[in-house]
N, C-alpha and C. Protein backbone atom coordinates (compact mmCIF):
# COMPACT_ATOMS: atom_id res chain seq x y z
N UNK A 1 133.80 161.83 -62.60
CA UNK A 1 132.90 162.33 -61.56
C UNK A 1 131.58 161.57 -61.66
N UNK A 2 130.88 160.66 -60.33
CA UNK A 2 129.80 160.48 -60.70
C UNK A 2 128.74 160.75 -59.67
N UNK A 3 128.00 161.07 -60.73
CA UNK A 3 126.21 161.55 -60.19
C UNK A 3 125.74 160.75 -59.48
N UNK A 4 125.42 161.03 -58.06
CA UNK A 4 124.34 159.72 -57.55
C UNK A 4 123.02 159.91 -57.06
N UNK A 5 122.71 159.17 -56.70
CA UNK A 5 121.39 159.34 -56.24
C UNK A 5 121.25 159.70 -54.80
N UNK A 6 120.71 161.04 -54.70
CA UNK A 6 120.12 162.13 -53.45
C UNK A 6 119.26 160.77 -52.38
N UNK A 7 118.29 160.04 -53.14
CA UNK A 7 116.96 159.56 -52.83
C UNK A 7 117.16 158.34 -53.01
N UNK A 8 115.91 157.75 -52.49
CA UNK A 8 115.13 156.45 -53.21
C UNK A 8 114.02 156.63 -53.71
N UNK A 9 114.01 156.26 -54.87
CA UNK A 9 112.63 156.60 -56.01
C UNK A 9 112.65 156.04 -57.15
N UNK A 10 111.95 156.14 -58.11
CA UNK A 10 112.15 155.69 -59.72
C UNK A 10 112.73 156.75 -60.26
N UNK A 11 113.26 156.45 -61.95
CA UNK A 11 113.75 157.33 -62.34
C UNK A 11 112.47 157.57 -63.52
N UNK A 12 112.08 158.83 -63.41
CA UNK A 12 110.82 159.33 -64.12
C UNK A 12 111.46 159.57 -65.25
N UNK A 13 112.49 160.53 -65.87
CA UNK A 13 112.98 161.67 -66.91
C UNK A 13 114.53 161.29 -66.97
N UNK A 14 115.08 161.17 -68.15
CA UNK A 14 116.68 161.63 -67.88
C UNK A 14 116.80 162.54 -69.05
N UNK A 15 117.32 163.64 -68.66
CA UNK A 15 117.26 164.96 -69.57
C UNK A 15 118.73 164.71 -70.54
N UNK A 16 119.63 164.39 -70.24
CA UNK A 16 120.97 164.42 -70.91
C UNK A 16 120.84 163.22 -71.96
N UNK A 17 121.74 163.22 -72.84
CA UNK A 17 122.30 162.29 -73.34
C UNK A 17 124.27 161.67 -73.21
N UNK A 18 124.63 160.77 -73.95
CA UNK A 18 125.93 160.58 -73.91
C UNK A 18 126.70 161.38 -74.65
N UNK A 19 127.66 161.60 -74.46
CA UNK A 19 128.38 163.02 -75.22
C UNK A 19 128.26 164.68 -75.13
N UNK A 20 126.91 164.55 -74.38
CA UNK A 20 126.41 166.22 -73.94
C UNK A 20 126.80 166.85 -73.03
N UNK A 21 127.65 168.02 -73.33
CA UNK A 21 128.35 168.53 -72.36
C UNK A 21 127.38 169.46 -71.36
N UNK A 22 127.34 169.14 -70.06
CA UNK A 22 126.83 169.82 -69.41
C UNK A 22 128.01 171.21 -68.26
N UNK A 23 126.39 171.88 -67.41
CA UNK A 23 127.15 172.75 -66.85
C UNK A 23 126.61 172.89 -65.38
N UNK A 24 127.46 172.94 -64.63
CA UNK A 24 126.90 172.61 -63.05
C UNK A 24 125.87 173.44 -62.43
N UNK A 25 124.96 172.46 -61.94
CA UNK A 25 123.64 172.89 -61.96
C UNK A 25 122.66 172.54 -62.65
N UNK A 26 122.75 172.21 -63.96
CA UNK A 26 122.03 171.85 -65.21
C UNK A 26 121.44 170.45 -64.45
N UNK A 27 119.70 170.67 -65.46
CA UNK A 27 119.21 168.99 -64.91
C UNK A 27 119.57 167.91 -65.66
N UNK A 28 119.99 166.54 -64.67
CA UNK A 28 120.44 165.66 -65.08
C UNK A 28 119.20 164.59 -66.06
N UNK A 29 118.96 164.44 -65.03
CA UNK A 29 117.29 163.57 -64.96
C UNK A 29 116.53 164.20 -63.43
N UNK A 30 115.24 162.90 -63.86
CA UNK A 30 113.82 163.56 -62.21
C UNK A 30 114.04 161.80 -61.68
N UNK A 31 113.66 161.85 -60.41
CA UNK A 31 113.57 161.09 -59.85
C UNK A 31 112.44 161.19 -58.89
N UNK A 32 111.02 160.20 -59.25
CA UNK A 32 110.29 160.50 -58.48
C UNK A 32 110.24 159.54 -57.34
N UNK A 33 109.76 160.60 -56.17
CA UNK A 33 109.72 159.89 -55.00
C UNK A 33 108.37 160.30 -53.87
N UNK A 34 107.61 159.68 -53.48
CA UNK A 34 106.31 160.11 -52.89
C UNK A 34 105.70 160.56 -53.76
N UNK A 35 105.50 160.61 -55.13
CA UNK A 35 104.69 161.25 -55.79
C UNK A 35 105.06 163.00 -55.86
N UNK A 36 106.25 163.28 -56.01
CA UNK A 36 107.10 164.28 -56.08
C UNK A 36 108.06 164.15 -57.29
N UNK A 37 108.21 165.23 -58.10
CA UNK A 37 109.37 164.75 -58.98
C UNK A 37 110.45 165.46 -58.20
N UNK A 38 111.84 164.74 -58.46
CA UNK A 38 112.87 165.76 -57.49
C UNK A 38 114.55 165.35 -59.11
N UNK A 39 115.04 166.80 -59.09
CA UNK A 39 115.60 167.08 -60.00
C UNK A 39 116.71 166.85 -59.71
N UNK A 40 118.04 166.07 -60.25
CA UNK A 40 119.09 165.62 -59.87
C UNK A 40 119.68 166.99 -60.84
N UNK A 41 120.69 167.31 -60.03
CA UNK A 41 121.63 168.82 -61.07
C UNK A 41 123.20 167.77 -61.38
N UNK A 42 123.42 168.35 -62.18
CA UNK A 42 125.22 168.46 -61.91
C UNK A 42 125.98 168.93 -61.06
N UNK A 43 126.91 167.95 -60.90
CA UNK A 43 127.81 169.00 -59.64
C UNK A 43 128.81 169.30 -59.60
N UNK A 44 129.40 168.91 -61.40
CA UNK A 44 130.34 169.53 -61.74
C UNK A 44 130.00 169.96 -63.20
N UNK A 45 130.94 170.59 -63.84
CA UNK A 45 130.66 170.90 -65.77
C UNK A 45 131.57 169.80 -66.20
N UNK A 46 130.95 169.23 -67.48
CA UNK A 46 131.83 168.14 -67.82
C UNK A 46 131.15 167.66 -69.13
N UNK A 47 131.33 166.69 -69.33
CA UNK A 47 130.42 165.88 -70.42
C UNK A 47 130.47 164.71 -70.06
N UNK A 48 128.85 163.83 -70.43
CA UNK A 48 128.15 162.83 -69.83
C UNK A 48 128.63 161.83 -70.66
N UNK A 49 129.34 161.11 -69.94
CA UNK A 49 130.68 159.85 -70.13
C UNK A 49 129.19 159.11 -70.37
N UNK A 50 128.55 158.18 -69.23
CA UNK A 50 127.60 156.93 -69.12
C UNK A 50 126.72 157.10 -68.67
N UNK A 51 125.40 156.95 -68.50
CA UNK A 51 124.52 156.82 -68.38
C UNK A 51 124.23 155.42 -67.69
N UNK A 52 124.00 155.54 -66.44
CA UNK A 52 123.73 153.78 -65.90
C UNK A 52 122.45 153.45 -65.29
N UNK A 53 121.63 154.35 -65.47
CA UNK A 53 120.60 154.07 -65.42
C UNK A 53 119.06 154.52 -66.59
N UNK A 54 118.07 154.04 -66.73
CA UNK A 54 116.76 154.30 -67.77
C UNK A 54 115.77 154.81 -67.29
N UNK A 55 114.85 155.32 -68.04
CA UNK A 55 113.19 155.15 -67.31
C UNK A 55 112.88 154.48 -67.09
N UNK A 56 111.97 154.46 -65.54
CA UNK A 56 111.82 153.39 -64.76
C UNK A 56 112.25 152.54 -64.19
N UNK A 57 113.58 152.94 -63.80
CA UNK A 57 114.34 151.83 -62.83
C UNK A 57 114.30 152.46 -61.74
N UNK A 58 114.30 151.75 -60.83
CA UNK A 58 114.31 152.16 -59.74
C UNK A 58 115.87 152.44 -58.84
N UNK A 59 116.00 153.25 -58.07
CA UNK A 59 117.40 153.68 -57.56
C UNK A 59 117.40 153.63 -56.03
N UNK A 60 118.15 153.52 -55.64
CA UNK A 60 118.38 153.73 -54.01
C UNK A 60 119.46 155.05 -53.86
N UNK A 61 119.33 155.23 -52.03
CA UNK A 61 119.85 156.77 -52.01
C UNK A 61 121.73 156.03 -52.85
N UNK A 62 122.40 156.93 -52.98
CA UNK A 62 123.80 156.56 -53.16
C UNK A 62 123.93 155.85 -54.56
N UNK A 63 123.27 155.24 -54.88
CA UNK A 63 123.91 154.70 -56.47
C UNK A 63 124.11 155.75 -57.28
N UNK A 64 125.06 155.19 -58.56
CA UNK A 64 125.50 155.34 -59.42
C UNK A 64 124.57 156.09 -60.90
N UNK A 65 124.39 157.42 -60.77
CA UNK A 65 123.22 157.42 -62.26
C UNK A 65 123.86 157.58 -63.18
N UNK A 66 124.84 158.64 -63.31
CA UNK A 66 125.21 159.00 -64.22
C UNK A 66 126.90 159.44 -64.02
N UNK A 67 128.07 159.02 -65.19
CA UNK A 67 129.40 159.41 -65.15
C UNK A 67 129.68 160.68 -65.82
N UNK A 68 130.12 162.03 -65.28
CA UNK A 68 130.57 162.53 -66.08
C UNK A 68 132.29 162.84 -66.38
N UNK A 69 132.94 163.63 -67.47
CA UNK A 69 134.17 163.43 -67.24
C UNK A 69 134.61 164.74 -67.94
């Protein structure tokens, strides 16, 4: 299952790590945009396969942030 990006913005925060099982809903990472932070959730329960993106990269709407499985 993968997480994408809602927005276009930087990536401010990523709250998870690899191996951490999350639960839907839970925050992924922030992604700021306009000077807004905006909170990416899970949208399924799983555990966080990859991580494909860092602080401070920048994202467009639709990419790839995060795999879970």
């Amino acid at each position: 299952q993968e997480v994408l990006a809602p927005l276009q913005g930087g990536v401010c925060a990523i709250k998870v790590s690899v191996g951490q099982k999350v639960k839907k809903g839970d925050v992924l990472l922030l992604i700021e945009a306009m000077k807004l932070e905006n909170e990416v959730p899970a949208t399924v329960e799983g555990i966080v396969k990859e991580i494909k993106v860092s602080t401070g990269a920048s994202v467009n709407n639709g990419d790839v942030l995060i795999v879970l499985g």
